[in-house]
N, C-alpha and C. Protein backbone atom coordinates (compact mmCIF):
# COMPACT_ATOMS: atom_id res chain seq x y z
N UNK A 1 17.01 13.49 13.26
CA UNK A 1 16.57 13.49 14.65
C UNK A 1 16.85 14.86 15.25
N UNK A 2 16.14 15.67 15.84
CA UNK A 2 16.00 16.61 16.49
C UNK A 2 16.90 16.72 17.69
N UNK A 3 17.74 17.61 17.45
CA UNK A 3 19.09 17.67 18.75
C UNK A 3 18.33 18.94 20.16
N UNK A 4 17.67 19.40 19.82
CA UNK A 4 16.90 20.30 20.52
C UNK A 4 15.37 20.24 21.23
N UNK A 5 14.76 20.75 22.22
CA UNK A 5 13.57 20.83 22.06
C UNK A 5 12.75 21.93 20.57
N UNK A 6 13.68 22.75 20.57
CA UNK A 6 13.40 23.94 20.03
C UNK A 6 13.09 23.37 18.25
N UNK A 7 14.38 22.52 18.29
CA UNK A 7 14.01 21.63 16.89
C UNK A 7 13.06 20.80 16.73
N UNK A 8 12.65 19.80 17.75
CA UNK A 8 11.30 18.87 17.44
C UNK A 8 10.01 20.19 17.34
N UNK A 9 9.52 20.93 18.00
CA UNK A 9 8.23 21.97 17.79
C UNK A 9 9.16 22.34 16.42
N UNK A 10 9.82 23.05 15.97
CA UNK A 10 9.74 23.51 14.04
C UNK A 10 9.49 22.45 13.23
N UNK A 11 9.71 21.42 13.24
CA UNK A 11 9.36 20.06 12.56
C UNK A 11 8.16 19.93 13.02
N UNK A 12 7.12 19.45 11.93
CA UNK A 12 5.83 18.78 12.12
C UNK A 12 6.72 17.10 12.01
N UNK A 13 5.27 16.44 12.59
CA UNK A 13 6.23 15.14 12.77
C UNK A 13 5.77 14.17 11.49
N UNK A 14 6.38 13.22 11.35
CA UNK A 14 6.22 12.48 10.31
C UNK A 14 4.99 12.11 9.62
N UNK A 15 3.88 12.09 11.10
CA UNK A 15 2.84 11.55 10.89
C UNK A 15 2.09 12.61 9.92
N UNK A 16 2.36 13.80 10.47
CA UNK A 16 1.13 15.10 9.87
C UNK A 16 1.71 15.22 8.01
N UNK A 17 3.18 14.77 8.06
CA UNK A 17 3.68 14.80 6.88
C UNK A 17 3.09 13.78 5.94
N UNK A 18 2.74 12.61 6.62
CA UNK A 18 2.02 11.79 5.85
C UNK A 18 0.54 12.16 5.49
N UNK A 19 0.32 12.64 6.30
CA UNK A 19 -1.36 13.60 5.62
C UNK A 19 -1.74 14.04 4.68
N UNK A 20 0.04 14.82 4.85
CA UNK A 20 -0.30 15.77 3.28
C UNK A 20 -0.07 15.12 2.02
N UNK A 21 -0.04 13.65 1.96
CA UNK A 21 0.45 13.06 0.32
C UNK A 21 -1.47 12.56 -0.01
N UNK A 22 -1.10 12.47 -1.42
CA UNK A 22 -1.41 11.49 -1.97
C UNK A 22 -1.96 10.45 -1.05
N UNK A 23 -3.82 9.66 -1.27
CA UNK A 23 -4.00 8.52 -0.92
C UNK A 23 -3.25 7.18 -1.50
N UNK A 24 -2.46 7.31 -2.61
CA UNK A 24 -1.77 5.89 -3.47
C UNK A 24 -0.40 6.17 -2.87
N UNK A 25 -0.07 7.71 -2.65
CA UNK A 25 1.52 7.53 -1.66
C UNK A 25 1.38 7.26 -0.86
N UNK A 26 0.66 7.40 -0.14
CA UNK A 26 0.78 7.18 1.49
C UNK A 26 0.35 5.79 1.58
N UNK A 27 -0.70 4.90 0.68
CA UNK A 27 -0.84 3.85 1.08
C UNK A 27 0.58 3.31 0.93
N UNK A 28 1.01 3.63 -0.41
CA UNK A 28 2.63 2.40 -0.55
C UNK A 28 3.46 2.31 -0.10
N UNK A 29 3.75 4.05 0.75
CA UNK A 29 4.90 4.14 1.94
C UNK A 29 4.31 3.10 2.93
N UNK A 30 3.38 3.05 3.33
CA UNK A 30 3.25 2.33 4.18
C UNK A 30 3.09 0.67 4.28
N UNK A 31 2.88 0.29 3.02
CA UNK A 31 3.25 -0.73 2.60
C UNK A 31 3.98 -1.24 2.55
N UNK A 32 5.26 -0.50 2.27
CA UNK A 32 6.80 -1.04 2.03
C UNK A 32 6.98 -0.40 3.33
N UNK A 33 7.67 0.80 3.38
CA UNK A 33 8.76 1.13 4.50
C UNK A 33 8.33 0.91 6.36
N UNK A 34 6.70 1.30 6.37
CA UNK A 34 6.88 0.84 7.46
C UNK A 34 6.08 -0.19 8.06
N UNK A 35 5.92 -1.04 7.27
CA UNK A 35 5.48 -2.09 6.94
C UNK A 35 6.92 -3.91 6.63
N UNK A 36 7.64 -3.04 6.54
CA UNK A 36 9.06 -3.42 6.33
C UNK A 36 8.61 -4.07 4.75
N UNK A 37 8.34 -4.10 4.21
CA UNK A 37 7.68 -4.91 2.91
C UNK A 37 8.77 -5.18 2.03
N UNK A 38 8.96 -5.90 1.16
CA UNK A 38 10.05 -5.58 -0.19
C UNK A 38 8.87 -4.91 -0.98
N UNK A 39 8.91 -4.24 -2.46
CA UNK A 39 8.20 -4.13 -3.26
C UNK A 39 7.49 -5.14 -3.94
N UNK A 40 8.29 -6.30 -4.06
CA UNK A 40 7.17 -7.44 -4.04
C UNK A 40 6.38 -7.71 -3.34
N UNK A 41 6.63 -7.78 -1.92
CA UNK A 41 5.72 -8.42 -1.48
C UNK A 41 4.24 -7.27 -1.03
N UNK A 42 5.02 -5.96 -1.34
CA UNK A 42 3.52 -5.15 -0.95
C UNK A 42 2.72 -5.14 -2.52
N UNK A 43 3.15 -5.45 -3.24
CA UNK A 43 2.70 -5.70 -5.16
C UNK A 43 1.50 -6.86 -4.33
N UNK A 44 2.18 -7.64 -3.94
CA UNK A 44 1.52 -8.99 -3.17
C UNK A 44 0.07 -8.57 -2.80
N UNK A 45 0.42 -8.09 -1.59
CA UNK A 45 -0.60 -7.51 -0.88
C UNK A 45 -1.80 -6.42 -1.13
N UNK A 46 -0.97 -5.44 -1.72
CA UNK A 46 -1.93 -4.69 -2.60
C UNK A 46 -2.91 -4.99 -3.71
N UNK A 47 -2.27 -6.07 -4.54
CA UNK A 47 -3.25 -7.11 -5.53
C UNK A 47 -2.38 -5.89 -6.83
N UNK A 48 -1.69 -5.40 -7.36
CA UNK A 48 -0.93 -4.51 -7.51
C UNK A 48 0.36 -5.15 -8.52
N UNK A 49 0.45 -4.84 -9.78
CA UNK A 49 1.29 -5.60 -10.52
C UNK A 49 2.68 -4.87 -9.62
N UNK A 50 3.83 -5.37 -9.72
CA UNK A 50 5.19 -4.80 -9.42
C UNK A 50 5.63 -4.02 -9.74
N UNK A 51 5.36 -3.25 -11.13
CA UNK A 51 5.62 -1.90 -11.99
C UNK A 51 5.26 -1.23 -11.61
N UNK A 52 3.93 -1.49 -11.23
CA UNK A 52 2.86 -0.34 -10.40
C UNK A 52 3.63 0.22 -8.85
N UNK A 53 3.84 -0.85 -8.33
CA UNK A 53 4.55 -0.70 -7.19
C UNK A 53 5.49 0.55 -6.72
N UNK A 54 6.58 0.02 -7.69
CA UNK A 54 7.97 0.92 -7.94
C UNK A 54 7.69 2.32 -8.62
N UNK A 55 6.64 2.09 -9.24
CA UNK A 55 6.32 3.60 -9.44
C UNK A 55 5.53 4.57 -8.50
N UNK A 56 4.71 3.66 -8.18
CA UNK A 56 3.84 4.70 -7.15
C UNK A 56 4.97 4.65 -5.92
N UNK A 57 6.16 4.24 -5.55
CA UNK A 57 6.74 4.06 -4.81
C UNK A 57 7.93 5.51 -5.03
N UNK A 58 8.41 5.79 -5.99
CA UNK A 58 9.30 6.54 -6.98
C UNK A 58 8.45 7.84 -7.09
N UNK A 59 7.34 7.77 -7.26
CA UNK A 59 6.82 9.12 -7.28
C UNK A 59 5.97 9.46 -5.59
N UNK A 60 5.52 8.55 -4.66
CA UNK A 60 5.62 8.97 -3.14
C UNK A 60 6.66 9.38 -2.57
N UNK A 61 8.00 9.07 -3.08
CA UNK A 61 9.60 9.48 -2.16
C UNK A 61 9.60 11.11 -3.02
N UNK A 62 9.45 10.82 -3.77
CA UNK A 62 9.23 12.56 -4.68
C UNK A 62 8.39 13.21 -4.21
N UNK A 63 7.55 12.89 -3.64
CA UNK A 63 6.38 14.09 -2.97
C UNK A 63 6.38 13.89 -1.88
N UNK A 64 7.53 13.28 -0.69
CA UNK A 64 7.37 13.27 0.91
C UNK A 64 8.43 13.97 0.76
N UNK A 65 9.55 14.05 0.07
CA UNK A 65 10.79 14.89 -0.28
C UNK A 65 10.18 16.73 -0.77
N UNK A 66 9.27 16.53 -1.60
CA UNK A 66 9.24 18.12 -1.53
C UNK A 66 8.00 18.30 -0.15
N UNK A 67 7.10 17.43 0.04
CA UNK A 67 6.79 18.19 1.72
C UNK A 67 7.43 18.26 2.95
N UNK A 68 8.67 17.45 2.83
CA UNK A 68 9.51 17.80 3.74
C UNK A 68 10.49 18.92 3.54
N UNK A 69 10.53 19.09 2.42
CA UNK A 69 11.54 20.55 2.42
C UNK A 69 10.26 21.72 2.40
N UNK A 70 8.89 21.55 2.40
CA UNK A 70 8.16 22.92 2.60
C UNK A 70 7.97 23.27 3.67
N UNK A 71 8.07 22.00 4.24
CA UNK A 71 7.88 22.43 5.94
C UNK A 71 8.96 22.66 6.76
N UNK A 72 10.10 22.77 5.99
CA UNK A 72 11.39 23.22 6.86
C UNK A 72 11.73 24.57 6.76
């Protein structure tokens, strides 16, 4: 969380960060985390075996992790 004004403008915000992934990351982040989902139940929803899940899940936290450190 941004202790500054000066800090929220250097941060792009979460949303623009989600732009920059992957259409299969960004759908599953949003599936699970803000979606509150377990990985089952977005496997559920997606029509999406559970393996599939945790992986496309494992490799979206890997690529919101390096666009958040490019944009810092």
């Amino acid at each position: 969380m941004p202790t500054t004004q000066a800090d929220a403008t250097r941060r792009p915000p979460m949303e623009s960060l989600l732009r920059d992934l992957p259409e299969p990351h960004r759908e599953i982040l949003v599936a699970t985390y803000f979606r509150r989902r377990t990985p089952q139940e977005a496997a559920k929803a997606l029509g999406l075996p559970q393996a599939e899940v945790r992986a496309r899940l494992y490799e979206a936290m890997r690529t919101l992790s390096a666009v958040v450190s490019r944009a810092q």
